[in-house]
PDB file of N, CA and C in Angstrom:
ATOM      1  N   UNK A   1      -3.468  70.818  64.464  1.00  0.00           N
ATOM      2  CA  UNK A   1      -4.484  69.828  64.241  1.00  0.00           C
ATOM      3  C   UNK A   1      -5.374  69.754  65.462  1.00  0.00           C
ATOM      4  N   UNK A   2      -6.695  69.687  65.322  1.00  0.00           N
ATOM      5  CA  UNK A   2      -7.651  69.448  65.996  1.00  0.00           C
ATOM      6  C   UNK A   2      -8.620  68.126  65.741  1.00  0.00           C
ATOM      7  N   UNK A   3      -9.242  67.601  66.419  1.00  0.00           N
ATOM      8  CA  UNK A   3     -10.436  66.482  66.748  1.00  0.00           C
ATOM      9  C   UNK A   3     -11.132  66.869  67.474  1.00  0.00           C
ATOM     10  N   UNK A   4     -12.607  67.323  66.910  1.00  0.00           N
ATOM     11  CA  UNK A   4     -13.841  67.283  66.987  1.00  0.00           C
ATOM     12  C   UNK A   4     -14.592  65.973  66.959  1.00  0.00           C
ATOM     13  N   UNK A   5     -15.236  65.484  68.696  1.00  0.00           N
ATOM     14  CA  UNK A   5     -15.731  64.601  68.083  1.00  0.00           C
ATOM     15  C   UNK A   5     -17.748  65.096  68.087  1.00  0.00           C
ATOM     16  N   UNK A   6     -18.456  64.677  67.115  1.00  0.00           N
ATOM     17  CA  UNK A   6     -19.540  64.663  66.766  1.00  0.00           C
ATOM     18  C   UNK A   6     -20.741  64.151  67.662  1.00  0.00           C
ATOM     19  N   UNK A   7     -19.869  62.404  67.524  1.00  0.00           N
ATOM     20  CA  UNK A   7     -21.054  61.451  67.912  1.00  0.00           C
ATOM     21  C   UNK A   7     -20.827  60.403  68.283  1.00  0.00           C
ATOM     22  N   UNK A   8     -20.764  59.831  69.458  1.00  0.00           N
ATOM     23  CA  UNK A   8     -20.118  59.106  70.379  1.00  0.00           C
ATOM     24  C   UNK A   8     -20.959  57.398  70.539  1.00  0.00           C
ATOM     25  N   UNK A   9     -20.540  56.037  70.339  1.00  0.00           N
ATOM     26  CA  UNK A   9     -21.450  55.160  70.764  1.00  0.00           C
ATOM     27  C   UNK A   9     -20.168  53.857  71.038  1.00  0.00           C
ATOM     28  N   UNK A  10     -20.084  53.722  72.778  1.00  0.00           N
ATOM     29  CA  UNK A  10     -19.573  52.658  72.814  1.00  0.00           C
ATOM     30  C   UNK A  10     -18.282  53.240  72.918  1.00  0.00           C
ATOM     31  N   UNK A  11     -17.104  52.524  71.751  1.00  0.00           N
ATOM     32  CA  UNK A  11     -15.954  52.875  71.669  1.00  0.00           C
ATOM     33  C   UNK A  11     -15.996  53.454  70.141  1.00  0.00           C
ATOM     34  N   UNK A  12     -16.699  53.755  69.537  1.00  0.00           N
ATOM     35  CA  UNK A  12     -16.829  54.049  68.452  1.00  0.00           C
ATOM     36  C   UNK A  12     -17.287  55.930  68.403  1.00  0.00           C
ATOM     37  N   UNK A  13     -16.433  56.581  67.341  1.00  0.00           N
ATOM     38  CA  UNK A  13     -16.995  57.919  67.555  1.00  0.00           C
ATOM     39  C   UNK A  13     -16.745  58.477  65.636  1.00  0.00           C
ATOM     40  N   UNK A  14     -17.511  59.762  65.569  1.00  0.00           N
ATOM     41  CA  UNK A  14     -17.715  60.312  64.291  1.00  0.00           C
ATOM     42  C   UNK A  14     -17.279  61.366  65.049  1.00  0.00           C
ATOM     43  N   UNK A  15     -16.278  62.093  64.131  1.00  0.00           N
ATOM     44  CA  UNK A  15     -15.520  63.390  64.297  1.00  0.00           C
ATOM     45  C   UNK A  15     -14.808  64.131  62.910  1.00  0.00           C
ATOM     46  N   UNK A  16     -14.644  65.286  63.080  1.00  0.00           N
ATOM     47  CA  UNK A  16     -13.933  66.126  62.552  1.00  0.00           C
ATOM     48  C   UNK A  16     -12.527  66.498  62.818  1.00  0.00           C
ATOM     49  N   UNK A  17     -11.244  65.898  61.957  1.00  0.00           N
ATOM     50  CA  UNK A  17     -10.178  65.837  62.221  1.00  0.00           C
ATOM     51  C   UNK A  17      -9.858  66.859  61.055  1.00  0.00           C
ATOM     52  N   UNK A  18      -9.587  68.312  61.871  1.00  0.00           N
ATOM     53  CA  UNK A  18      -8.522  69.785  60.959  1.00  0.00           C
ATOM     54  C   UNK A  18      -7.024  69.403  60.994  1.00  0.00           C
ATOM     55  N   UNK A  19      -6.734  69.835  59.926  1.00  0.00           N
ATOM     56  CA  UNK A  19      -5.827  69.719  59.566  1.00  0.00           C
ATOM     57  C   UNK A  19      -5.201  71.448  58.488  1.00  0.00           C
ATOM     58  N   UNK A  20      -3.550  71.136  58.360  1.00  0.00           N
ATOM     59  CA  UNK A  20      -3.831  72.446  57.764  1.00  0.00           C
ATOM     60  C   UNK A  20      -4.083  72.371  56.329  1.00  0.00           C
ATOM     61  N   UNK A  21      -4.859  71.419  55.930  1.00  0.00           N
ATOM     62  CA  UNK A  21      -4.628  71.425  54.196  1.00  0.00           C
ATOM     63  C   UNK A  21      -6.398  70.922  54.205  1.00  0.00           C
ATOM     64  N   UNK A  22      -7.007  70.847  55.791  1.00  0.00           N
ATOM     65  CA  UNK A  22      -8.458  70.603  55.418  1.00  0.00           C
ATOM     66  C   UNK A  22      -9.177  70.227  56.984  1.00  0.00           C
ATOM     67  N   UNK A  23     -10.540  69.485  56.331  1.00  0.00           N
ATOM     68  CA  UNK A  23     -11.343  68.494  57.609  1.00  0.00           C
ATOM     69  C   UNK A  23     -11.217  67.227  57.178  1.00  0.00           C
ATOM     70  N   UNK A  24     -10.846  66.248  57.856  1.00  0.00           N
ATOM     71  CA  UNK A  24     -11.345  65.295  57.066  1.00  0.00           C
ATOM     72  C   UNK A  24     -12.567  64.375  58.512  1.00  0.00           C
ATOM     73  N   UNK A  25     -13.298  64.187  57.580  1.00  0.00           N
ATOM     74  CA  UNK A  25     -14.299  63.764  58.389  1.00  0.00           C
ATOM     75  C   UNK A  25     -14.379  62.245  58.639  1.00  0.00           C
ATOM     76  N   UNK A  26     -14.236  61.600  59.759  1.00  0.00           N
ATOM     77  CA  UNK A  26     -13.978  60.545  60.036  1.00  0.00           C
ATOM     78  C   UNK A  26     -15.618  59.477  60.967  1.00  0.00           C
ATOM     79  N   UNK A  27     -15.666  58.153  60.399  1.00  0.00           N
ATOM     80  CA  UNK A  27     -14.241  57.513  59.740  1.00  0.00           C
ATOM     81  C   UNK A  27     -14.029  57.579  58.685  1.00  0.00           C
ATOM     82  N   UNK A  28     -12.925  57.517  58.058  1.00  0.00           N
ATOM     83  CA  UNK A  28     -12.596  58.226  56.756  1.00  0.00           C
ATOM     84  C   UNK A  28     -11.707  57.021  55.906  1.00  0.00           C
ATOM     85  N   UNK A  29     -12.130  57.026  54.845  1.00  0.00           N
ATOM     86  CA  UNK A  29     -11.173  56.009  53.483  1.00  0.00           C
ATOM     87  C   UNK A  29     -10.400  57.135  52.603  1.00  0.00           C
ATOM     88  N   UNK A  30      -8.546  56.554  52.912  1.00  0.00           N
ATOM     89  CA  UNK A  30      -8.057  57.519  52.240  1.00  0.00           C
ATOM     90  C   UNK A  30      -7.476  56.606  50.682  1.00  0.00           C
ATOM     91  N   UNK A  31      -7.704  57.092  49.579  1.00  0.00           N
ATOM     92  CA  UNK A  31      -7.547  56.479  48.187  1.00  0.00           C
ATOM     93  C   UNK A  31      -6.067  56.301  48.620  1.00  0.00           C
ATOM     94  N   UNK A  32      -5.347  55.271  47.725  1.00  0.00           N
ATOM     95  CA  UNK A  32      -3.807  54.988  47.460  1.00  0.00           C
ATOM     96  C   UNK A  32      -3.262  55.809  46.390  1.00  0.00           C
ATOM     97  N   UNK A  33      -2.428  56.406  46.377  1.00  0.00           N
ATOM     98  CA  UNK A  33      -2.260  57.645  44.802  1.00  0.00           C
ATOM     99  C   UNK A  33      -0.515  56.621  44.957  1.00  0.00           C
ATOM    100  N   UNK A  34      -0.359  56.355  44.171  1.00  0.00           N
ATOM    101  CA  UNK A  34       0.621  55.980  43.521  1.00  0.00           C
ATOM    102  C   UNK A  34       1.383  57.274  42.799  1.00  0.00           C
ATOM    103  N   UNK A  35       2.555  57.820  43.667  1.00  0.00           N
ATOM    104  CA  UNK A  35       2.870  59.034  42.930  1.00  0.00           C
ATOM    105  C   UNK A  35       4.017  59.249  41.554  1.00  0.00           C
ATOM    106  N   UNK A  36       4.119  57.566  41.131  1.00  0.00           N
ATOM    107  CA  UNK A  36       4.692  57.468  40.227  1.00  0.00           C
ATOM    108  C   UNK A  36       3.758  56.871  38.402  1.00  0.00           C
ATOM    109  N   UNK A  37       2.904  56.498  38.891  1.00  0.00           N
ATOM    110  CA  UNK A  37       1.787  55.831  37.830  1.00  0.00           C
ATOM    111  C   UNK A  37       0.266  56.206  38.765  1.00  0.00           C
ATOM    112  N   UNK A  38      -0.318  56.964  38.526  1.00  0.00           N
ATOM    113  CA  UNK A  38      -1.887  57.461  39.086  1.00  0.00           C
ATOM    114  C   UNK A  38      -2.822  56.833  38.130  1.00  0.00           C
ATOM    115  N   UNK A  39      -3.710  55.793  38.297  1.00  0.00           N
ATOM    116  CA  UNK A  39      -4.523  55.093  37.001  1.00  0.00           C
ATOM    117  C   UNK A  39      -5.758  55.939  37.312  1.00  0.00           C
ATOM    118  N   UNK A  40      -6.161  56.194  38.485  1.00  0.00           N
ATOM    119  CA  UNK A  40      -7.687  57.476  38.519  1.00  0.00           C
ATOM    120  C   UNK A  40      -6.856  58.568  38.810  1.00  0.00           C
ATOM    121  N   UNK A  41      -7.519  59.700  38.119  1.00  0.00           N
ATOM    122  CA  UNK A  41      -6.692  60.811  38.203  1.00  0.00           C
ATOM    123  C   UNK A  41      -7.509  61.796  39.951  1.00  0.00           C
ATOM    124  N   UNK A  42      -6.716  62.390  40.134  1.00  0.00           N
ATOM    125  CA  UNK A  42      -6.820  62.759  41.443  1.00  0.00           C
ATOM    126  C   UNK A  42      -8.423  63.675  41.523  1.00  0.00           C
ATOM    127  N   UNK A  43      -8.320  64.506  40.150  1.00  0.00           N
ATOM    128  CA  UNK A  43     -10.137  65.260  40.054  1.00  0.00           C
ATOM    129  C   UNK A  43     -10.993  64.371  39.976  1.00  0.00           C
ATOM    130  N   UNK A  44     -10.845  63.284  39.514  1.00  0.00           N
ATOM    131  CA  UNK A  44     -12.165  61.575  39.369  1.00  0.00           C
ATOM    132  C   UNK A  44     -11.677  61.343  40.830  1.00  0.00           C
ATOM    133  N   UNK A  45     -10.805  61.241  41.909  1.00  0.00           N
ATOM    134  CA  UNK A  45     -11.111  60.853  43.127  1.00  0.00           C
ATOM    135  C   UNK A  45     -12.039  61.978  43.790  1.00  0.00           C
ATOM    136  N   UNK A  46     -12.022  63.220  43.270  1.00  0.00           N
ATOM    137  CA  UNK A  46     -12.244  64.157  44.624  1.00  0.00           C
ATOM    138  C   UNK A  46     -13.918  64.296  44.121  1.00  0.00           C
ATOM    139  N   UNK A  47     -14.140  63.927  42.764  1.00  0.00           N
ATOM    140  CA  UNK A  47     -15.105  63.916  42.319  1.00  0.00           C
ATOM    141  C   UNK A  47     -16.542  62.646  43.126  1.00  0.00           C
ATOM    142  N   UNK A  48     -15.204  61.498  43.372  1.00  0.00           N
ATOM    143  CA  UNK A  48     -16.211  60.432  43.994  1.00  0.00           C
ATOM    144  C   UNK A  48     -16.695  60.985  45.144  1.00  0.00           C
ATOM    145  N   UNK A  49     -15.964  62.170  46.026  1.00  0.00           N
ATOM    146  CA  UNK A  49     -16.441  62.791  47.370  1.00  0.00           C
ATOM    147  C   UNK A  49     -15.220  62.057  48.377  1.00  0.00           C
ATOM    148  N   UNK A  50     -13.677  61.714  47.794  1.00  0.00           N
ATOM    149  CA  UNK A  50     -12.826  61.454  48.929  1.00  0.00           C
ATOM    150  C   UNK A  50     -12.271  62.719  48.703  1.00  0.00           C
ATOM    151  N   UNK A  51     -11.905  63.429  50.036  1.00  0.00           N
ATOM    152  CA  UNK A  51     -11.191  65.009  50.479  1.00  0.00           C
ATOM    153  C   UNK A  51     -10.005  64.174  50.717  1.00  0.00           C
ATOM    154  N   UNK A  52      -9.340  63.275  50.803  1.00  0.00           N
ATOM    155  CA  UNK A  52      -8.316  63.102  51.408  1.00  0.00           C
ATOM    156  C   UNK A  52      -7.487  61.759  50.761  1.00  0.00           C
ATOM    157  N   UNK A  53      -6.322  61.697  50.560  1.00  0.00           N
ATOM    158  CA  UNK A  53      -5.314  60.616  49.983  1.00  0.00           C
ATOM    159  C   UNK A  53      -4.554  60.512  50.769  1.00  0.00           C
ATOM    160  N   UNK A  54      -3.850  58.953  50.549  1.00  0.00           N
ATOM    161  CA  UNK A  54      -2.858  58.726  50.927  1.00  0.00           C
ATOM    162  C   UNK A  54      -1.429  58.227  49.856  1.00  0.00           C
ATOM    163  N   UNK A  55      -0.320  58.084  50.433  1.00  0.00           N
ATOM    164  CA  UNK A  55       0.706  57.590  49.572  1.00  0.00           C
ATOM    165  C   UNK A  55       1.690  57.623  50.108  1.00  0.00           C
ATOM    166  N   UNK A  56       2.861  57.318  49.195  1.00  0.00           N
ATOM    167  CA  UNK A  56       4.134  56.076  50.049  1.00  0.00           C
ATOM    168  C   UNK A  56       5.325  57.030  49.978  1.00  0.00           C
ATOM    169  N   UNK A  57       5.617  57.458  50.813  1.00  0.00           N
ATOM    170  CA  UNK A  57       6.940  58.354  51.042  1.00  0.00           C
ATOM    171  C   UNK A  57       8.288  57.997  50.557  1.00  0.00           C
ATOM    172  N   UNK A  58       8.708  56.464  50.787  1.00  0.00           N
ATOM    173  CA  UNK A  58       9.514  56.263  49.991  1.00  0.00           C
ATOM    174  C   UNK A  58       9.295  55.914  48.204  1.00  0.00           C
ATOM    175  N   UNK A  59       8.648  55.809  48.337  1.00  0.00           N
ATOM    176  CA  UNK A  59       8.609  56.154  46.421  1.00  0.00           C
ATOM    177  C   UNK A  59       8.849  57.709  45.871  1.00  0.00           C
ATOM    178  N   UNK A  60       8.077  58.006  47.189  1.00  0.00           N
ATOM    179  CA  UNK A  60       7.686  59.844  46.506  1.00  0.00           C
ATOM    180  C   UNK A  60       9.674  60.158  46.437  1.00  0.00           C
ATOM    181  N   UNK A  61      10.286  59.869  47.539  1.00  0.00           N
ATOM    182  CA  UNK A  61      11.818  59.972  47.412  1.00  0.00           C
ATOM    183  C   UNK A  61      12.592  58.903  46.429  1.00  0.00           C
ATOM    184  N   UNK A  62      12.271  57.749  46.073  1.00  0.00           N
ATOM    185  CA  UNK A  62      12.906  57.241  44.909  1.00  0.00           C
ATOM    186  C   UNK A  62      13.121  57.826  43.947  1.00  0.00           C
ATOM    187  N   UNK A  63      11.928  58.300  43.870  1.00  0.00           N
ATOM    188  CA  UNK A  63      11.426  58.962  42.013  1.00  0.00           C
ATOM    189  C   UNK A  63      11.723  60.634  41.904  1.00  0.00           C
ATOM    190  N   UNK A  64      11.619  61.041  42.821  1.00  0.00           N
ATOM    191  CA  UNK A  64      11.603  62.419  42.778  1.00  0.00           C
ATOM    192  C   UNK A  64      12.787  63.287  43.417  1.00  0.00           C
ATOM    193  N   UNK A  65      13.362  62.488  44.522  1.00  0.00           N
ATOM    194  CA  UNK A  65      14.123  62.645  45.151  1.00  0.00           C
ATOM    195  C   UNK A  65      14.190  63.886  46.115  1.00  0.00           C
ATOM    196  N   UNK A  66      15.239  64.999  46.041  1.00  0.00           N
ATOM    197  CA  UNK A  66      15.447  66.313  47.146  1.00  0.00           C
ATOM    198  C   UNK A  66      13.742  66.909  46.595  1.00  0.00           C
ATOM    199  N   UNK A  67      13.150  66.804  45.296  1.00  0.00           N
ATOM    200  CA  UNK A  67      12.332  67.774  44.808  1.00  0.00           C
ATOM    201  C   UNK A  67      11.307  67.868  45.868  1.00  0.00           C
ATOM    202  N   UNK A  68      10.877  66.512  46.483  1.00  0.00           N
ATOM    203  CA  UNK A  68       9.835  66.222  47.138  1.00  0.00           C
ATOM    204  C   UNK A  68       9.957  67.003  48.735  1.00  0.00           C
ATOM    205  N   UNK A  69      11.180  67.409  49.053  1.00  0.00           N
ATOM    206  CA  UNK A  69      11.675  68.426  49.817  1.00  0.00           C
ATOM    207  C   UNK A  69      11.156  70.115  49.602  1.00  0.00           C
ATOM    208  N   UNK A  70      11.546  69.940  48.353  1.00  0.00           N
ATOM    209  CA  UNK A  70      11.687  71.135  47.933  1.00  0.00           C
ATOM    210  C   UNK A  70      10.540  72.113  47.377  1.00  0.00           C
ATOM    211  N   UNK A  71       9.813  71.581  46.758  1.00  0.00           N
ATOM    212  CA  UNK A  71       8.524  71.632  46.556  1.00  0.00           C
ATOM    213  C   UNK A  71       7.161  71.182  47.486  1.00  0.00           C
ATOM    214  N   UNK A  72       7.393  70.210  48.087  1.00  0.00           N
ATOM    215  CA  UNK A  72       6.372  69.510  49.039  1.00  0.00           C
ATOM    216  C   UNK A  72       5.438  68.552  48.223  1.00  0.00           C
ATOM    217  N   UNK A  73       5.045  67.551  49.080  1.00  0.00           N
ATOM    218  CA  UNK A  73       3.712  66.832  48.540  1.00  0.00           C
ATOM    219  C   UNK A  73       3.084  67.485  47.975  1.00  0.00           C
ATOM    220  N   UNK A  74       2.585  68.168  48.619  1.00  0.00           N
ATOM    221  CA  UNK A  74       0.991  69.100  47.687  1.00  0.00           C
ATOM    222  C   UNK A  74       1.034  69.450  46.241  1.00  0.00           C
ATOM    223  N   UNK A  75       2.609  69.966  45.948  1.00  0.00           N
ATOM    224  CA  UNK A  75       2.136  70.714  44.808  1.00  0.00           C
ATOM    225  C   UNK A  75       3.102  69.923  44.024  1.00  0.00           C
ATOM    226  N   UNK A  76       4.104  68.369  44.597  1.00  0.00           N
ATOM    227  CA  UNK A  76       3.862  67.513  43.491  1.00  0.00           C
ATOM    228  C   UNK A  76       2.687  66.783  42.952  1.00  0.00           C
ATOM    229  N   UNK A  77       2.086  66.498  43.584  1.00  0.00           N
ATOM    230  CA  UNK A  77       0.984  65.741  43.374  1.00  0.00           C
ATOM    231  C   UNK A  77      -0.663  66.550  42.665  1.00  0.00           C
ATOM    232  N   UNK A  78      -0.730  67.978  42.783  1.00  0.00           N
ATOM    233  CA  UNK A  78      -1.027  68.699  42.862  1.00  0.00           C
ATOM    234  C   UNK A  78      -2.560  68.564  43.442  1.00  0.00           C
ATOM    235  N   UNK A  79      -2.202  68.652  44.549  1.00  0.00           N
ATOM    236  CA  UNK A  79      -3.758  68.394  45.567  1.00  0.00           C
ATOM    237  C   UNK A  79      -3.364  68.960  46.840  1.00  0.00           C
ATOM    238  N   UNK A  80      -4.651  70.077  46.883  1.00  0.00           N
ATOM    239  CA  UNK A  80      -4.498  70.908  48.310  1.00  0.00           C
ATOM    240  C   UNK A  80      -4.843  70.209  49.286  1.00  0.00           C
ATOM    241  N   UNK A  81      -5.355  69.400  49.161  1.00  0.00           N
ATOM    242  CA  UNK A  81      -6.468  68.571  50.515  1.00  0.00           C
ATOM    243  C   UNK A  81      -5.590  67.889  51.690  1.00  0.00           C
ATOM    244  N   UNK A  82      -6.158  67.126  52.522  1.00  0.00           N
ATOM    245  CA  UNK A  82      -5.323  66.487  53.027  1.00  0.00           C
ATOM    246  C   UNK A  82      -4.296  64.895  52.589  1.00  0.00           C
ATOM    247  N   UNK A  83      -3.070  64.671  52.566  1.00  0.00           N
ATOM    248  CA  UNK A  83      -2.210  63.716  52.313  1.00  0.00           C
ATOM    249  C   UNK A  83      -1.798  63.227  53.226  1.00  0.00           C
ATOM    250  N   UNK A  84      -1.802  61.915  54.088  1.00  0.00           N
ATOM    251  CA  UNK A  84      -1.371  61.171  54.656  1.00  0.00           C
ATOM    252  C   UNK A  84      -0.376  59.986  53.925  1.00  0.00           C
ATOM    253  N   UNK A  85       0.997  60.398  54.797  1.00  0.00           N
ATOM    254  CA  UNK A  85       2.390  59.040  54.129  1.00  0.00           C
ATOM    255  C   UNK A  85       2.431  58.396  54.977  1.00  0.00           C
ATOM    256  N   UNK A  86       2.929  57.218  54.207  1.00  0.00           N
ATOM    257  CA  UNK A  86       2.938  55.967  54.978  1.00  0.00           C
ATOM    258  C   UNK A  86       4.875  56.047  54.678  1.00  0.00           C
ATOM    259  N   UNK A  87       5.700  54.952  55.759  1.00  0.00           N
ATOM    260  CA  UNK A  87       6.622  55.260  55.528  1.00  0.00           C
ATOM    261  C   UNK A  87       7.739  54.240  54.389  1.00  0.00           C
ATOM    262  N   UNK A  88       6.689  53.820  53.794  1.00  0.00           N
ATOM    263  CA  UNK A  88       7.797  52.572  52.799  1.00  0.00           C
ATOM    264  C   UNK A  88       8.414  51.264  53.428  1.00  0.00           C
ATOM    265  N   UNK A  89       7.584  50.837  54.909  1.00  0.00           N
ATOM    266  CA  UNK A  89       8.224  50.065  55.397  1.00  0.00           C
ATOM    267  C   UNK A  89       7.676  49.186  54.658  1.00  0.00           C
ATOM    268  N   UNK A  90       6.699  48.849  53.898  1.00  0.00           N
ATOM    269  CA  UNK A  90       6.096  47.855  53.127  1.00  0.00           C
ATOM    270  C   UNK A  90       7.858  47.035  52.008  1.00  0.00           C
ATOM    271  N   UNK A  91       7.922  48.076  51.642  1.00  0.00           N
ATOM    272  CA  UNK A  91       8.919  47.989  50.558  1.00  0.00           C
ATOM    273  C   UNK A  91      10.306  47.896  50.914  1.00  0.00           C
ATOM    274  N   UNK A  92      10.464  47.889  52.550  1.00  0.00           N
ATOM    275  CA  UNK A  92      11.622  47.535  53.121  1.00  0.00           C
ATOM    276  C   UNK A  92      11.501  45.727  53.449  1.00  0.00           C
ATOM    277  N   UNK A  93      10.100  45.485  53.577  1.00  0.00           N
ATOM    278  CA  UNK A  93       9.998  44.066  53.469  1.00  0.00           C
ATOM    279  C   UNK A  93      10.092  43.173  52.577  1.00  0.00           C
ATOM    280  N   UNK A  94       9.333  43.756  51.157  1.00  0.00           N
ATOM    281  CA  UNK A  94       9.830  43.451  50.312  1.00  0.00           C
ATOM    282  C   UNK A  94      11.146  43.130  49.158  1.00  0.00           C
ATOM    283  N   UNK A  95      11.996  44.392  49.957  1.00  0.00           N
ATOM    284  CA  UNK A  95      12.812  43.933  48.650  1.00  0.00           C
ATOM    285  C   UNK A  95      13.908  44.123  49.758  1.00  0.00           C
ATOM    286  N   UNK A  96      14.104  43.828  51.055  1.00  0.00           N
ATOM    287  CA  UNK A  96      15.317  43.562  51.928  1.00  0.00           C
ATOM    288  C   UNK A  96      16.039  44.777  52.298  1.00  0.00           C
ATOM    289  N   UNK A  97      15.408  45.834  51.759  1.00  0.00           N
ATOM    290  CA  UNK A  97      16.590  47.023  51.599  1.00  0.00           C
ATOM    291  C   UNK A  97      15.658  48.251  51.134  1.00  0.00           C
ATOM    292  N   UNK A  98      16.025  49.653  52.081  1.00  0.00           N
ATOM    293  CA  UNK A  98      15.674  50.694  50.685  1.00  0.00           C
ATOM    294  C   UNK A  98      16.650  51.932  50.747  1.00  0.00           C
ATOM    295  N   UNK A  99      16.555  53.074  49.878  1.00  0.00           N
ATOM    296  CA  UNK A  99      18.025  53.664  49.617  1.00  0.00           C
ATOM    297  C   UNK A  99      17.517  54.906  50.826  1.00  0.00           C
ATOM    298  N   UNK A 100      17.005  55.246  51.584  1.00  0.00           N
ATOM    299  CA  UNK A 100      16.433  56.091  52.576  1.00  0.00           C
ATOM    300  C   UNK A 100      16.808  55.377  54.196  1.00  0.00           C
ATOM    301  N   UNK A 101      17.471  56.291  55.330  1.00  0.00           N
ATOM    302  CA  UNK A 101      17.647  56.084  56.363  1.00  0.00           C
ATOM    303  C   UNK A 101      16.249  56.166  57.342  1.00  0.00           C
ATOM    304  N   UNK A 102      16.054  55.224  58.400  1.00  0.00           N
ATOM    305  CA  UNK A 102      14.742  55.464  59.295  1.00  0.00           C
ATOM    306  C   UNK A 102      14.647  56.571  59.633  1.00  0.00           C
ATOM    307  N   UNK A 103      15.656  57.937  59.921  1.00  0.00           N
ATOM    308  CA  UNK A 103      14.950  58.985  59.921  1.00  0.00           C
ATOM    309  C   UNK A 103      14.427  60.076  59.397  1.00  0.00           C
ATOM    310  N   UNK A 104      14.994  59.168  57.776  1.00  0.00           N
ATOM    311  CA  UNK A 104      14.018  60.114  57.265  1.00  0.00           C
ATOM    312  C   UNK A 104      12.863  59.446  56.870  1.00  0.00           C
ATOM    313  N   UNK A 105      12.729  58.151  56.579  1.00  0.00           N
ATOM    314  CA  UNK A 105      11.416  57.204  56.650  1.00  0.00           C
ATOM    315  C   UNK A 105      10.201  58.113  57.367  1.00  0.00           C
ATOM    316  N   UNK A 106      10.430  58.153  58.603  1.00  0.00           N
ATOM    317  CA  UNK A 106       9.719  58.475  59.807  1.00  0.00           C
ATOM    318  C   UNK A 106       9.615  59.954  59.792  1.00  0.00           C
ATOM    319  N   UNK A 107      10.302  60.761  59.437  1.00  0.00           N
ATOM    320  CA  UNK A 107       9.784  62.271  59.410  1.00  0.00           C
ATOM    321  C   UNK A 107       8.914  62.639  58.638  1.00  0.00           C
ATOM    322  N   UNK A 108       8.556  61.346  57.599  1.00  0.00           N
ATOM    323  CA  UNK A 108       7.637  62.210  56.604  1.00  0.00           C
ATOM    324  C   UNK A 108       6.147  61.366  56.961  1.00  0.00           C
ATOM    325  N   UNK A 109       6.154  60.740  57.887  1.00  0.00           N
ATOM    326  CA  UNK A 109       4.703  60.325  58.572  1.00  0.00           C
ATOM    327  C   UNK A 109       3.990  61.376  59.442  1.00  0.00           C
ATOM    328  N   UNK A 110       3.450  62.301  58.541  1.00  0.00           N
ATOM    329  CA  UNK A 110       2.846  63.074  59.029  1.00  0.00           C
ATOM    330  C   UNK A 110       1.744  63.610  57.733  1.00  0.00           C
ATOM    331  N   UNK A 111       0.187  63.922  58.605  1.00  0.00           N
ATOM    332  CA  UNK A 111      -0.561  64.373  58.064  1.00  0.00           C
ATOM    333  C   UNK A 111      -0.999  65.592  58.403  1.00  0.00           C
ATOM    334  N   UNK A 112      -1.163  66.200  56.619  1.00  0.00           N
ATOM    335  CA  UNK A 112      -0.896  67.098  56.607  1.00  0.00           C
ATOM    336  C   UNK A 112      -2.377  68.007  55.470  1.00  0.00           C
TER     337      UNK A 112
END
């Protein structure tokens, strides 16, 4: 991964963040893909002009389980672009508990 930055003002900057699945050009809005119920389908997002999603790692392992190992994000979801996970701590607040250890929470916070 690389950062390119563009255009500099203040503390504020426009850059080009590579990645190996893309650019994403920042600052950047990444859509929420829900990888268990998707209500816009991922070609109507890429269509609006977002290159890049995000979504929740522990769901992607609730629902899918070793597959999401085994296969990878990308080609469950089926989108080459870039995917940024978040790690389900949302849902550790919520419901007191989740069936995933912090290290694997945390290994899958990575963009990719």
């Amino acid at each position: 991964m690389s950062f390119e930055i563009l255009e500099k003002d203040l503390a504020g900057r426009i850059g080009r963040l590579r990645t190996r699945s893309g650019i994403i050009e920042t600052p950047a809005l990444f859509p929420v893909i829900n990888p268990v119920k998707q209500v816009i389908s991922l070609s109507d997002i890429l269509g609006i002009g977002f290159n890049q999603v995000i979504t929740n790692a522990y769901l992607l392992k609730r629902h899918y389980g070793d597959l999401v190992r085994e296969v990878g994000v990308h080609k469950l979801l089926n989108w080459d672009k870039p995917i940024m996970t978040d790690s389900g701590a949302y849902q550790l607040l919520m419901y007191g508990k989740v069936e995933v250890s912090p290290p694997e929470r945390f290994s899958s916070m990575r963009l990719t």
